[in-house]
Protein backbone atom coordinates (compact mmCIF):
# COMPACT_ATOMS: atom_id res chain seq x y z
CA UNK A 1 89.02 124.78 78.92
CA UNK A 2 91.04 126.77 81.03
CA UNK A 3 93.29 125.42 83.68
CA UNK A 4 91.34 126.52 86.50
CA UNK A 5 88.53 125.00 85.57
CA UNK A 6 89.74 121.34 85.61
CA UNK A 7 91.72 122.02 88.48
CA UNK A 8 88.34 123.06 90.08
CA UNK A 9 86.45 120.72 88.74
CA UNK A 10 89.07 118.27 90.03
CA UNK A 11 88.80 119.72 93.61
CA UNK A 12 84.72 119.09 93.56
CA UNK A 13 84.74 115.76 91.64
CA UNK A 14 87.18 114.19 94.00
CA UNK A 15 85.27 115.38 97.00
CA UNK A 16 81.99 114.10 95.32
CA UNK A 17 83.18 110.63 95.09
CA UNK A 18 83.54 110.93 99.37
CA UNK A 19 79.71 112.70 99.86
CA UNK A 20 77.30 113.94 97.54
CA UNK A 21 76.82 117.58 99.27
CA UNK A 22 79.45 119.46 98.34
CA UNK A 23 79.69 123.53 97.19
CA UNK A 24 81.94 126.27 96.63
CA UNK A 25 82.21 128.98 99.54
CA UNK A 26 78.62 128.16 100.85
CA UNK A 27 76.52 124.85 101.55
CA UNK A 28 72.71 125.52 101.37
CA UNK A 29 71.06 122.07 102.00
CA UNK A 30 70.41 120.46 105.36
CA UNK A 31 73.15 117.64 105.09
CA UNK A 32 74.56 116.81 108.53
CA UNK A 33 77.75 116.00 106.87
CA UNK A 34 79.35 118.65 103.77
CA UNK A 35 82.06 119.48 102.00
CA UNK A 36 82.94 123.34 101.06
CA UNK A 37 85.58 124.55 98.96
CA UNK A 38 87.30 127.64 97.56
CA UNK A 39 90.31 128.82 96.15
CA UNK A 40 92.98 130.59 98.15
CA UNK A 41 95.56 131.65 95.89
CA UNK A 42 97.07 130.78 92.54
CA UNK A 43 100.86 131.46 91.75
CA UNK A 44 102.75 130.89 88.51
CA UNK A 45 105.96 128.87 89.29
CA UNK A 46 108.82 129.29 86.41
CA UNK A 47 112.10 127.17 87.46
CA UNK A 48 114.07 128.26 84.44
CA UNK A 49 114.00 129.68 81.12
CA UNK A 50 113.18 126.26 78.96
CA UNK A 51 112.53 124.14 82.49
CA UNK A 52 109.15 123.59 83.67
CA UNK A 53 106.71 125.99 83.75
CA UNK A 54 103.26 125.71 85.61
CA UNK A 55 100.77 127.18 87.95
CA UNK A 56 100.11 126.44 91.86
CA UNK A 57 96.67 126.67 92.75
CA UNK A 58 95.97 126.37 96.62
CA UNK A 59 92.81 125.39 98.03
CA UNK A 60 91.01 125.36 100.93
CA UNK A 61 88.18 122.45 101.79
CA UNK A 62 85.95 122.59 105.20
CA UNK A 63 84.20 119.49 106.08
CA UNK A 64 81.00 120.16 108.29
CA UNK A 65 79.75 116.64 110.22
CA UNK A 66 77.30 116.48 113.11
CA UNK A 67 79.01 113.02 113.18
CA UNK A 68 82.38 111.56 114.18
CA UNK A 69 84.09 112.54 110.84
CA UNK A 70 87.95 111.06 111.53
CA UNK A 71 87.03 108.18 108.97
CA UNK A 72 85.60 110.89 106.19
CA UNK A 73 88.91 112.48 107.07
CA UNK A 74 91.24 110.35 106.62
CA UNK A 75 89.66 109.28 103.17
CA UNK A 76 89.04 112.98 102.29
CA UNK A 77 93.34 113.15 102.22
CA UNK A 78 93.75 109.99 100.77
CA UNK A 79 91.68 111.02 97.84
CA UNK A 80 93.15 114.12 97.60
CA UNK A 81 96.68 112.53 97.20
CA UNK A 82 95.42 110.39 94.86
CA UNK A 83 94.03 113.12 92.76
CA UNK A 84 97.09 114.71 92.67
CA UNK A 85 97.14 117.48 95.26
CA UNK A 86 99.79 117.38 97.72
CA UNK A 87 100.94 119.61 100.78
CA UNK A 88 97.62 118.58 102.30
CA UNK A 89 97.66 120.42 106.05
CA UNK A 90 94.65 119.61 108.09
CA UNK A 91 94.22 122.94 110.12
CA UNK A 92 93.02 122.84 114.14
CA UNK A 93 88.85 121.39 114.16
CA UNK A 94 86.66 123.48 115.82
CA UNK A 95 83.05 122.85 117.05
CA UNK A 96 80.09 125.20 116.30
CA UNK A 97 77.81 125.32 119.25
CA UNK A 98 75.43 127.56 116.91
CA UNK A 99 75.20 124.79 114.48
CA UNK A 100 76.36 121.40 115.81
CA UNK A 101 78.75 121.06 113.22
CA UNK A 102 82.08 119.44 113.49
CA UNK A 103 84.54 121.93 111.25
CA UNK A 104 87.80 120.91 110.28
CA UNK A 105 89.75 123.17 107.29
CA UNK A 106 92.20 121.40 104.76
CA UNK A 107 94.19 123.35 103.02
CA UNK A 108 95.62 121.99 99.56
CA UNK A 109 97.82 122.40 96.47
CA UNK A 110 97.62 121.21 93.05
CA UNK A 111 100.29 122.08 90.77
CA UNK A 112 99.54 122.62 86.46
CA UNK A 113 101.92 122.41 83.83
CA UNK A 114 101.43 125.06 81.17
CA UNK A 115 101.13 123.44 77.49
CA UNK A 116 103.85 124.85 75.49
C-alpha cells in the first residue's frame, strides 16, 4: 500500500474509535455530532544524505456537534497523540446559525519514514 493510504486510513480509524460518522471533505448523514477530514499538504522532509528520510502529511479534522463537544475534544487530541500525530492546533470554534452545529477545526501532522 502506499503511504498515504495508511496514513489516511490512520486519520479515519482513529477518529472512528471516538464516533461512528465520520467522512472525508463532506458528511452526508443526519448525525448531530461528525467528524470530517482532509488532507492539507504533504512535504518530503530529507535531514541528510544517509539520515532520515520521510514524508509530512498535514491534516485537517472538523468536528460538527449540536452538543457541548469539549469532552469529544479533548479525547479527539488525545487519540490523535496516541496515534502518532503531533503538532495538533485546535483552530478558533465557530457556531453555524444555518445549521446548529458547533465547528471546531484541528489541524494535524503525521510524519512517515520512507523504507529504504
Amino acid at each position: 500500500a502506499r503511504m498515504i493510504d495508511t496514513v489516511d486510513a490512520l486519520v479515519k480509524s482513529t477518529l472512528a474509535a471516538l464516533c461512528p460518522n465520520v467522512a472525508r471533505l463532506l458528511y452526508r448523514g443526519k448525525a448531530g455530532t461528525f467528524f470530517t477530514y482532509q488532507l492539507v499538504s504533504s512535504e518530503d522532509r530529507d535531514a541528510a544524505e544517509d539520515e532520515m528520510q520521510g514524508t509530512e502529511y498535514t491534516y485537517r479534522v472538523d468536528l460538527y456537534s449540536k452538543r457541548d463537544y469539549i469532552a469529544l475534544l479533548r479525547r479527539t487530541k488525545r487519540a490523535l497523540k496516541a496515534a502518532g500525530f503531533y503538532g495538533i492546533v485546535i483552530d478558533p470554534e465557530a457556531y453555524e446559525t444555518d445549521t446548529g452545529f458547533y465547528h471546531v477545526p484541528i489541524e494535524c501532522r503525521y510524519y512517515e519514514k520512507t523504507e529504504v
